[in-house]
N, C-alpha and C. Protein backbone atom coordinates (compact mmCIF):
# COMPACT_ATOMS: atom_id res chain seq x y z
N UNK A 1 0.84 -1.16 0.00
CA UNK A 1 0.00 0.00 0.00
C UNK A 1 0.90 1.24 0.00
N UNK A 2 0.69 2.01 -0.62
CA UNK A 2 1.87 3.28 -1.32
C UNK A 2 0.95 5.06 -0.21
N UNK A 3 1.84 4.97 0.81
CA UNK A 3 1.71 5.95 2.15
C UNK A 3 2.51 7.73 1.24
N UNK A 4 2.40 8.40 2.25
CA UNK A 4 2.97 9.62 1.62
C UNK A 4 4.12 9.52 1.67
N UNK A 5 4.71 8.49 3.04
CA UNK A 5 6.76 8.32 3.07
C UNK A 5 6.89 7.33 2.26
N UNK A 6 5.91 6.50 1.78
CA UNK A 6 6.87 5.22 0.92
C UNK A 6 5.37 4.46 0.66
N UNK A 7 5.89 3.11 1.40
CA UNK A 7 5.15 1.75 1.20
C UNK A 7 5.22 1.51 2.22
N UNK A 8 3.92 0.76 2.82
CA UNK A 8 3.38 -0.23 4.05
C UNK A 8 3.39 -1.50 3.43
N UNK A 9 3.88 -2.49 4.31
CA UNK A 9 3.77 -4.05 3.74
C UNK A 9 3.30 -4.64 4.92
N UNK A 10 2.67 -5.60 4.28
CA UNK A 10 1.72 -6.29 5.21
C UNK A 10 2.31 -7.65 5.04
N UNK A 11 2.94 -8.54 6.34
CA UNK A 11 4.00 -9.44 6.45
C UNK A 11 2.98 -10.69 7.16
N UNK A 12 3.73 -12.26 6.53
CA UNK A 12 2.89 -12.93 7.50
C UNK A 12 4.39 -14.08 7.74
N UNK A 13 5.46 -13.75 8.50
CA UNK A 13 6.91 -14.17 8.30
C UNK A 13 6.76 -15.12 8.64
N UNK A 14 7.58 -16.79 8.42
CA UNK A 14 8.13 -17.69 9.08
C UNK A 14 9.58 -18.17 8.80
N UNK A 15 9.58 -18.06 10.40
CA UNK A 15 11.54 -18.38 10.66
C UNK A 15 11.51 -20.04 10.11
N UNK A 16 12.86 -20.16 10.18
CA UNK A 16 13.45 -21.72 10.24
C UNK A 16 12.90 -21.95 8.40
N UNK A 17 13.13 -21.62 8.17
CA UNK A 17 12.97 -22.24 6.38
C UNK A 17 14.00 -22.34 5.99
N UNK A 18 14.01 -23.32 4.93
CA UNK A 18 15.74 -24.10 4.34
C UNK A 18 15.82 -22.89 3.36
N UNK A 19 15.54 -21.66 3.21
CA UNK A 19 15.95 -20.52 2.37
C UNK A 19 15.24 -19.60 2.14
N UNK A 20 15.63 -18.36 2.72
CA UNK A 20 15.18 -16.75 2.37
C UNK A 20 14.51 -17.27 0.90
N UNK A 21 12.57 -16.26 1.08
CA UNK A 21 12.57 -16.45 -0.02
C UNK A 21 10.55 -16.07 0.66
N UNK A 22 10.40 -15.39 -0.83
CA UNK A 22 9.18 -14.57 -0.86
C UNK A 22 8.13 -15.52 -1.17
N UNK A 23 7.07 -15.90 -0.85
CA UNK A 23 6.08 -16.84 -0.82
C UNK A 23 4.80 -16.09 -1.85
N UNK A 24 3.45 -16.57 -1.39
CA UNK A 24 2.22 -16.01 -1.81
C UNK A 24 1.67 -15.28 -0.95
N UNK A 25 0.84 -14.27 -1.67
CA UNK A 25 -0.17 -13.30 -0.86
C UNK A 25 -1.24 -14.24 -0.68
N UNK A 26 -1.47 -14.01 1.00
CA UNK A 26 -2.69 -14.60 1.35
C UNK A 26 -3.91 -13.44 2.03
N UNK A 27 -5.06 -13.81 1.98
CA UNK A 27 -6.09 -12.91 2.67
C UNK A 27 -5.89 -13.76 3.94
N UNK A 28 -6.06 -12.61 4.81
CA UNK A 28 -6.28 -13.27 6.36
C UNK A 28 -6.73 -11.96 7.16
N UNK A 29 -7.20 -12.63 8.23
CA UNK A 29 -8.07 -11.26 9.24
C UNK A 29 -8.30 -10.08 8.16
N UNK A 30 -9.01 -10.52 7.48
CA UNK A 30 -9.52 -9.01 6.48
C UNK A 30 -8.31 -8.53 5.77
N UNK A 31 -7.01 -9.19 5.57
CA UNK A 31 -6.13 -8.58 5.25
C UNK A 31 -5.20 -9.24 4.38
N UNK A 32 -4.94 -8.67 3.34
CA UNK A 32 -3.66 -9.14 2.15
C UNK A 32 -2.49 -9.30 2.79
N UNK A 33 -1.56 -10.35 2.86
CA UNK A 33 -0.29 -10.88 3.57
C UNK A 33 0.41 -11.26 2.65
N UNK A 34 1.83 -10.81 2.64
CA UNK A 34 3.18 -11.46 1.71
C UNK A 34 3.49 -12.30 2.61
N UNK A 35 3.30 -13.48 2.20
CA UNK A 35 4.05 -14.44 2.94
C UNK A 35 5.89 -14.55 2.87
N UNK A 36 6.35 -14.16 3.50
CA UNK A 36 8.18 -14.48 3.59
C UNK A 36 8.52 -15.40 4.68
N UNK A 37 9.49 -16.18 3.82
CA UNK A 37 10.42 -16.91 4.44
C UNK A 37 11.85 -17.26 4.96
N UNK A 38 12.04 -16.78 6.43
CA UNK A 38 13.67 -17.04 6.25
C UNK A 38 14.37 -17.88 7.34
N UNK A 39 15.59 -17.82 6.78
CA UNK A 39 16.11 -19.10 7.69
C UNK A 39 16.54 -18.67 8.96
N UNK A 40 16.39 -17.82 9.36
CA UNK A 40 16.45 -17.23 10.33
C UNK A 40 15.60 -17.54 12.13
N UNK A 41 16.31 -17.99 13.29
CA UNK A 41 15.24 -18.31 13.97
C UNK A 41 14.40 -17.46 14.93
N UNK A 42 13.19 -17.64 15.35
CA UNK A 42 12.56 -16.61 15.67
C UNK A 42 13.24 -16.03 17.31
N UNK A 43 14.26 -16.10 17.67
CA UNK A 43 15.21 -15.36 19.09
C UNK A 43 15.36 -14.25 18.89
N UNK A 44 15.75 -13.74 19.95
CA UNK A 44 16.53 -12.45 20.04
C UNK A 44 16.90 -11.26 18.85
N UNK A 45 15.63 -11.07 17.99
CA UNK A 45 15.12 -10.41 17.04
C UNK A 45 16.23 -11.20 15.63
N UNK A 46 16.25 -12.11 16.04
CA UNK A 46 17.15 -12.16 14.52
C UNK A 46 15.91 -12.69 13.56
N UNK A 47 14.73 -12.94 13.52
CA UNK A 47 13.98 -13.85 12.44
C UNK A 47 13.47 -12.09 11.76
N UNK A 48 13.43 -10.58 12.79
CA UNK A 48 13.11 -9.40 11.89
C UNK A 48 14.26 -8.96 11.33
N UNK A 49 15.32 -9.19 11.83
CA UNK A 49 16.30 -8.94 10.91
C UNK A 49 17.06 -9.41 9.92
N UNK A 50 16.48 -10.93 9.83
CA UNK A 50 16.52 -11.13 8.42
C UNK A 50 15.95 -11.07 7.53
N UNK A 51 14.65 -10.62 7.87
CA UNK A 51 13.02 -10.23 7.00
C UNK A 51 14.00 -8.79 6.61
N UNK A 52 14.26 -8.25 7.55
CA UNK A 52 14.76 -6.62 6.82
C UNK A 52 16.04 -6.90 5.73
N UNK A 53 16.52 -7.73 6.39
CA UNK A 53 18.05 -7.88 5.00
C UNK A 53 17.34 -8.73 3.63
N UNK A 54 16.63 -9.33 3.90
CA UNK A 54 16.31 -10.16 2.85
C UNK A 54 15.55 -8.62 1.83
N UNK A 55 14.53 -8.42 2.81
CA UNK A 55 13.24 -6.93 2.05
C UNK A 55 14.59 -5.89 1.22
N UNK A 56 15.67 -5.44 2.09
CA UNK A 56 16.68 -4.50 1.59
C UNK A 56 17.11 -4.82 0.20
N UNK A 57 17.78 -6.67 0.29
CA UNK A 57 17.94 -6.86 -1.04
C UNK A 57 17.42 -7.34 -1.99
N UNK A 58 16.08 -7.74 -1.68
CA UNK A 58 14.92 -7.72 -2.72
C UNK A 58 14.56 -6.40 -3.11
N UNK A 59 14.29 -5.62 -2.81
CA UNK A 59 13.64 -4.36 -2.94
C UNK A 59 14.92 -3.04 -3.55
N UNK A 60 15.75 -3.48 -2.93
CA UNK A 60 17.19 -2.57 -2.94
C UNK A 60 16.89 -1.17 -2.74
N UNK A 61 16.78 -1.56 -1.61
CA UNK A 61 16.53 -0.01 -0.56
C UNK A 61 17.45 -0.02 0.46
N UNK A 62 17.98 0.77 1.37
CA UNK A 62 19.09 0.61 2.48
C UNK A 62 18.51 0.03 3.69
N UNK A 63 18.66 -0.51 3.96
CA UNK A 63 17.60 -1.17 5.70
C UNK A 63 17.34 -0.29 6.55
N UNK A 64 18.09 0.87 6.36
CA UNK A 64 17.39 1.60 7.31
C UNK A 64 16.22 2.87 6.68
N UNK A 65 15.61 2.38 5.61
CA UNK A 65 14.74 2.84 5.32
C UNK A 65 13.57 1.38 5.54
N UNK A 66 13.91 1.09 6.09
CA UNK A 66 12.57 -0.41 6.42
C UNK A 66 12.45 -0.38 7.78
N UNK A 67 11.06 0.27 8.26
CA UNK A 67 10.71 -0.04 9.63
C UNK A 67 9.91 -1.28 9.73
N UNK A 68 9.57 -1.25 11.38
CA UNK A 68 8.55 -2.85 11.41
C UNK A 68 7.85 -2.15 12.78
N UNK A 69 6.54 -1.60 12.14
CA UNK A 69 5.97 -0.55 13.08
C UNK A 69 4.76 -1.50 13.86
N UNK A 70 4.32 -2.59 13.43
CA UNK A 70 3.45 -3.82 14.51
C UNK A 70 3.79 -4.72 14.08
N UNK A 71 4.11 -5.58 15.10
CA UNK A 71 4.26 -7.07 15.12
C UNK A 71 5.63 -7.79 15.31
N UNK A 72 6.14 -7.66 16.47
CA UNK A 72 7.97 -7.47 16.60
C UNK A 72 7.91 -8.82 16.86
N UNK A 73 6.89 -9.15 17.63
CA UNK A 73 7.16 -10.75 18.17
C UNK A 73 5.62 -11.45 17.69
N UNK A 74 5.06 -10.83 16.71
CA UNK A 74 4.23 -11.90 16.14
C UNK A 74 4.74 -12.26 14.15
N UNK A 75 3.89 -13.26 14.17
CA UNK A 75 4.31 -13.37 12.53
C UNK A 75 3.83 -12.29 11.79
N UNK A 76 2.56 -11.88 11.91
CA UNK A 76 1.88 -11.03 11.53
C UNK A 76 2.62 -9.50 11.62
N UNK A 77 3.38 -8.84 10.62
CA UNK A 77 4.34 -7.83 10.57
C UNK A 77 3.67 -7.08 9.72
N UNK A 78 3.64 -5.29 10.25
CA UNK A 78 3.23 -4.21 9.23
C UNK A 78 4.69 -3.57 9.41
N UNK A 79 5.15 -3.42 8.25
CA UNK A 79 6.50 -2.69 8.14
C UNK A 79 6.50 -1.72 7.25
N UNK A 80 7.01 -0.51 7.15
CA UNK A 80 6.96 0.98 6.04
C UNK A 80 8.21 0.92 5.90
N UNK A 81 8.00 1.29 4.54
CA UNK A 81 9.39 1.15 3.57
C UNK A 81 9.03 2.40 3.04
N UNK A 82 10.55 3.77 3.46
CA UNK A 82 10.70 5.07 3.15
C UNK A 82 10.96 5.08 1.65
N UNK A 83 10.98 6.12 0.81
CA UNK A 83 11.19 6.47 -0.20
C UNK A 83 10.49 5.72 -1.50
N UNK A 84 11.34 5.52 -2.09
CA UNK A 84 10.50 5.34 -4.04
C UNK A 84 11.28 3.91 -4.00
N UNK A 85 10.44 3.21 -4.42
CA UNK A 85 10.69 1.31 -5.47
C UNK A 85 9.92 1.73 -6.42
N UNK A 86 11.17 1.76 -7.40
CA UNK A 86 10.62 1.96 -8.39
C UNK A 86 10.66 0.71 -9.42
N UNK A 87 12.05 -0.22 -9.07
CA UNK A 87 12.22 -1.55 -9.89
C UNK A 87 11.31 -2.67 -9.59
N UNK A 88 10.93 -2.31 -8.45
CA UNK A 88 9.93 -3.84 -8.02
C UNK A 88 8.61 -3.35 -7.57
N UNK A 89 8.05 -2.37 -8.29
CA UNK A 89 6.69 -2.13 -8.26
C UNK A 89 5.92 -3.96 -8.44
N UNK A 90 6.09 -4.78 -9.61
CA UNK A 90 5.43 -5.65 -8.89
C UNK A 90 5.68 -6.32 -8.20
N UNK A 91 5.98 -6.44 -7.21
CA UNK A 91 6.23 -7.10 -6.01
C UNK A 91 4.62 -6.68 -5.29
N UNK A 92 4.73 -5.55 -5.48
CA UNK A 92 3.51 -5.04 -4.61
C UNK A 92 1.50 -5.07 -5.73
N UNK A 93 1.59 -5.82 -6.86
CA UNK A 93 0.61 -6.26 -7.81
C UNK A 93 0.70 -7.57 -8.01
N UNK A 94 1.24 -8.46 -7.26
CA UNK A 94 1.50 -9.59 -7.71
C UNK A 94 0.36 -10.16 -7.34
């Protein structure tokens, strides 16, 4: 969803997968979800910080233009992504 600072993404993450890697949009609680996957386990914030390195170099934006504004310790992640994607507009029509 395209905000006045950027993009909102609507996340439905799971750790422990045999490889980083972008899944299907699902509807859930009234809501469109990118499913992502990374190998990352869900401790001591490392399963959002590999959602952010993975989003950085999918998207190729700097990570610190990727917040994760609800859902730190659930799967269910809304994260805003600052500025312009302009190469992977579909990512976000898929």
């Amino acid at each position: 969803m395209k905000t006045t600072k950027g993009y909102k993404l609507f996340i439905r993450l799971t750790p422990r997968s045999s490889k980083d890697k972008m899944g299907e949009i699902i509807m859930d609680r009234e809501q469109s979800y990118i499913k992502i996957y990374v190998r990352a386990l869900p401790e001591d914030n490392k399963a959002n910080q590999a959602l952010i390195s993975f989003l950085s170099k999918t998207l190729k934006v700097p990570k610190s233009n990727i917040d994760i504004i609800t859902g730190h310790t659930s799967r269910f992640k809304v994260l805003e992504i600052q500025g312009e994607i302009k190469n992977n507009l579909a990512l976000f029509n898929r």
